[in-house]
Every structure is written in structure tokens, then in C-alpha cells.
C-alpha atoms as a PDB file:
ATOM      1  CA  UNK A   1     145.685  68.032  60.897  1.00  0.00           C
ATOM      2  CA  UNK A   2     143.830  65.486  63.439  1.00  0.00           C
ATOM      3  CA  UNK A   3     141.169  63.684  62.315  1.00  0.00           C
ATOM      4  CA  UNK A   4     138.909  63.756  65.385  1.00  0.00           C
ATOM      5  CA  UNK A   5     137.571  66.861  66.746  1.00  0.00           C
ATOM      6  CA  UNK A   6     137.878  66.806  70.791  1.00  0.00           C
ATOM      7  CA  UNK A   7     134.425  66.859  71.094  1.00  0.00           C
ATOM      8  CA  UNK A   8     134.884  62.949  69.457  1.00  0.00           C
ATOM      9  CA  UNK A   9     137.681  61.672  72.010  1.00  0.00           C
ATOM     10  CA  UNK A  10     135.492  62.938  74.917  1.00  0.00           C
ATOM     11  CA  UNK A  11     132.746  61.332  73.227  1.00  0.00           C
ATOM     12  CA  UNK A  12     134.498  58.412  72.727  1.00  0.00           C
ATOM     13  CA  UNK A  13     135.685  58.546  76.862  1.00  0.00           C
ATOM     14  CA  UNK A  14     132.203  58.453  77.422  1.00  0.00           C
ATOM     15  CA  UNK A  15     131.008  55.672  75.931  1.00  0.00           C
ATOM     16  CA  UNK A  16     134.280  53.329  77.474  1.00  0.00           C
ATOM     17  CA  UNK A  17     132.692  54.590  80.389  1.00  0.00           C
ATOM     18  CA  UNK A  18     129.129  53.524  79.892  1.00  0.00           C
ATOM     19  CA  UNK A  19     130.561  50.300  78.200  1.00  0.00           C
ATOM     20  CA  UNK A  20     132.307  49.509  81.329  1.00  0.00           C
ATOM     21  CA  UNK A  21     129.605  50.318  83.423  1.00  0.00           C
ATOM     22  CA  UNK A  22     127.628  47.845  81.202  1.00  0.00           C
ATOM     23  CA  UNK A  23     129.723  45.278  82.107  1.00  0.00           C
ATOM     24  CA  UNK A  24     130.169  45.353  85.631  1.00  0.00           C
ATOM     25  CA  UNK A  25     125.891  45.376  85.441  1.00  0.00           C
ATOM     26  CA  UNK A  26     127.141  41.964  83.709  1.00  0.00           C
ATOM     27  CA  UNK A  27     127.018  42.835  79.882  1.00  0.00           C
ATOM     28  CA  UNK A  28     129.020  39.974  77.926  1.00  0.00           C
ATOM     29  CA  UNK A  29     132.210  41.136  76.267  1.00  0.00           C
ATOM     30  CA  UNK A  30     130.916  39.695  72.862  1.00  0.00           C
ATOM     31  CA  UNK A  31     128.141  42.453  73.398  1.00  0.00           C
ATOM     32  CA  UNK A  32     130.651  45.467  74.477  1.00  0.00           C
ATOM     33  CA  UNK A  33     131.135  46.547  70.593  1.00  0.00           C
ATOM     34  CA  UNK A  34     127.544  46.359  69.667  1.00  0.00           C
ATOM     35  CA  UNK A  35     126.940  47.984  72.989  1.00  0.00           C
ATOM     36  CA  UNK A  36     129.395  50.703  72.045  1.00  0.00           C
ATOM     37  CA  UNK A  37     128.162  51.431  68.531  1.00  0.00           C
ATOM     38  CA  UNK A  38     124.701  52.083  70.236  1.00  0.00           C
ATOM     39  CA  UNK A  39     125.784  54.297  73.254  1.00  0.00           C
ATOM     40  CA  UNK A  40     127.467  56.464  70.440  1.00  0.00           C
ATOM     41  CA  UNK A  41     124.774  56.542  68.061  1.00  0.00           C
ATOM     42  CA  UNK A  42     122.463  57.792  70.987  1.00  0.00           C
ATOM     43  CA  UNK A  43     125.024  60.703  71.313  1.00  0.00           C
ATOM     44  CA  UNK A  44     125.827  61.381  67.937  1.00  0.00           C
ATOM     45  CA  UNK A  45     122.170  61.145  66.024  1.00  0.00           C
ATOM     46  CA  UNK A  46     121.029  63.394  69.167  1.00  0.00           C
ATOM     47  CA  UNK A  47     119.946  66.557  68.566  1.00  0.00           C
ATOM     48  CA  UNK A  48     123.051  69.356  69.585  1.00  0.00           C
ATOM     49  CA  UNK A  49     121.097  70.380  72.251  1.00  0.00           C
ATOM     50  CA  UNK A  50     119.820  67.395  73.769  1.00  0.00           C
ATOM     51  CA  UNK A  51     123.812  66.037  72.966  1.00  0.00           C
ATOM     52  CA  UNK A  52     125.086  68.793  75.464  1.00  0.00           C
ATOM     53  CA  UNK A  53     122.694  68.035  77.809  1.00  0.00           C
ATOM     54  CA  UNK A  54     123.557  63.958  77.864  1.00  0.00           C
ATOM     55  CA  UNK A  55     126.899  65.027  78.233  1.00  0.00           C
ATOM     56  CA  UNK A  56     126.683  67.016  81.142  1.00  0.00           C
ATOM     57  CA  UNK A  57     124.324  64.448  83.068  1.00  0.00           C
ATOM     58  CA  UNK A  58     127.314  61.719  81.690  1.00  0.00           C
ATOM     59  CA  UNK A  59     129.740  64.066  83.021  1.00  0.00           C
ATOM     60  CA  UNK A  60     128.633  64.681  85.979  1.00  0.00           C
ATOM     61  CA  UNK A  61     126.950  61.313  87.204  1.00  0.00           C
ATOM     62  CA  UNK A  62     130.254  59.608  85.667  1.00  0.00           C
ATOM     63  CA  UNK A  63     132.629  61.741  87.649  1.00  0.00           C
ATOM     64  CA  UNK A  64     130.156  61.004  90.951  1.00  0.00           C
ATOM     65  CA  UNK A  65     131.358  57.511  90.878  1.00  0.00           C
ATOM     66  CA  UNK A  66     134.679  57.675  89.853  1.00  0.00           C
ATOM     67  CA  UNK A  67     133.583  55.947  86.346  1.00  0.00           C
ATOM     68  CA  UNK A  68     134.702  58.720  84.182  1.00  0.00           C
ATOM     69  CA  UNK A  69     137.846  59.591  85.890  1.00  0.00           C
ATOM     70  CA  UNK A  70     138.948  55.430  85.617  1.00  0.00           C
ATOM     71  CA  UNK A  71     137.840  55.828  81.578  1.00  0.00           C
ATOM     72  CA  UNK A  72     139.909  59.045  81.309  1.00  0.00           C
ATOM     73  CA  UNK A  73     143.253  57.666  82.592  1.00  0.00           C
ATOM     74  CA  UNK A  74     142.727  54.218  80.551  1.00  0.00           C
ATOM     75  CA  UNK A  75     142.409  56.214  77.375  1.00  0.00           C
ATOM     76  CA  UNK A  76     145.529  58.525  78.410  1.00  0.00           C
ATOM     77  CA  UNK A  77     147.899  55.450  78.396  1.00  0.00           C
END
């Protein structure tokens, strides 16, 4: 039985993505894990209805840029 629930790896794509967006705004790499544990408390404490909606506006302005789609095929290694 897996551990993680799909909803978690998407999750999870998600906040590589924002991570990496971070960076190229010029976040530090020391700061990518801290940076990481916050973009995925904001989804996880999130209400489930407020979640959904984050992850539809992440989905789709991700995907507009290509951001998503790079985040998806690094995690699919």
C-alpha cells in the first residue's frame, strides 16, 4: 500500500514548481527547503476548499508558463 495519497505527489509537484519559480526571482538555494516547507504548509493547513481553489489557480497559472509542465517531467525521472 503507498504511503502518499496522489493528492500529496501533485502537491508535492506544486511546490518544486513554486520553489523553482522562487529561485529564478533569485531565492538562495540555502532558502529552497525552508521555502518549500512553507509553500506546503500554505496548502496543507488550508482549508479543503480554499486548498482546491489554490490548486486550480497553481494549476492553471503554472501550466500558462510552462512551470508546471518542466516540474512534472523532473519529478517523472
Amino acid at each position: 500500500m503507498d504511503m502518499m495519497s496522489n493528492e500529496t505527489l501533485a502537491l508535492a509537484t506544486l511546490v518544486a514548481a513554486y520553489v523553482g519559480v522562487a529561485k529564478g526571482f533569485g531565492l538562495k538555494a540555502k532558502w529552497a527547503n525552508l521555502a518549500a516547507v512553507g509553500i506546503a504548509a500554505i496548502f496543507v493547513l488550508a482549508p479543503d476548499v480554499v486548498r482546491q481553489k489554490i490548486i486550480e489557480i497553481s494549476v492553471v497559472g503554472l501550466s500558462a508558463t510552462g512551470t508546471y509542465q518542466l516540474a512534472k517531467k523532473r519529478e517523472g525521472k
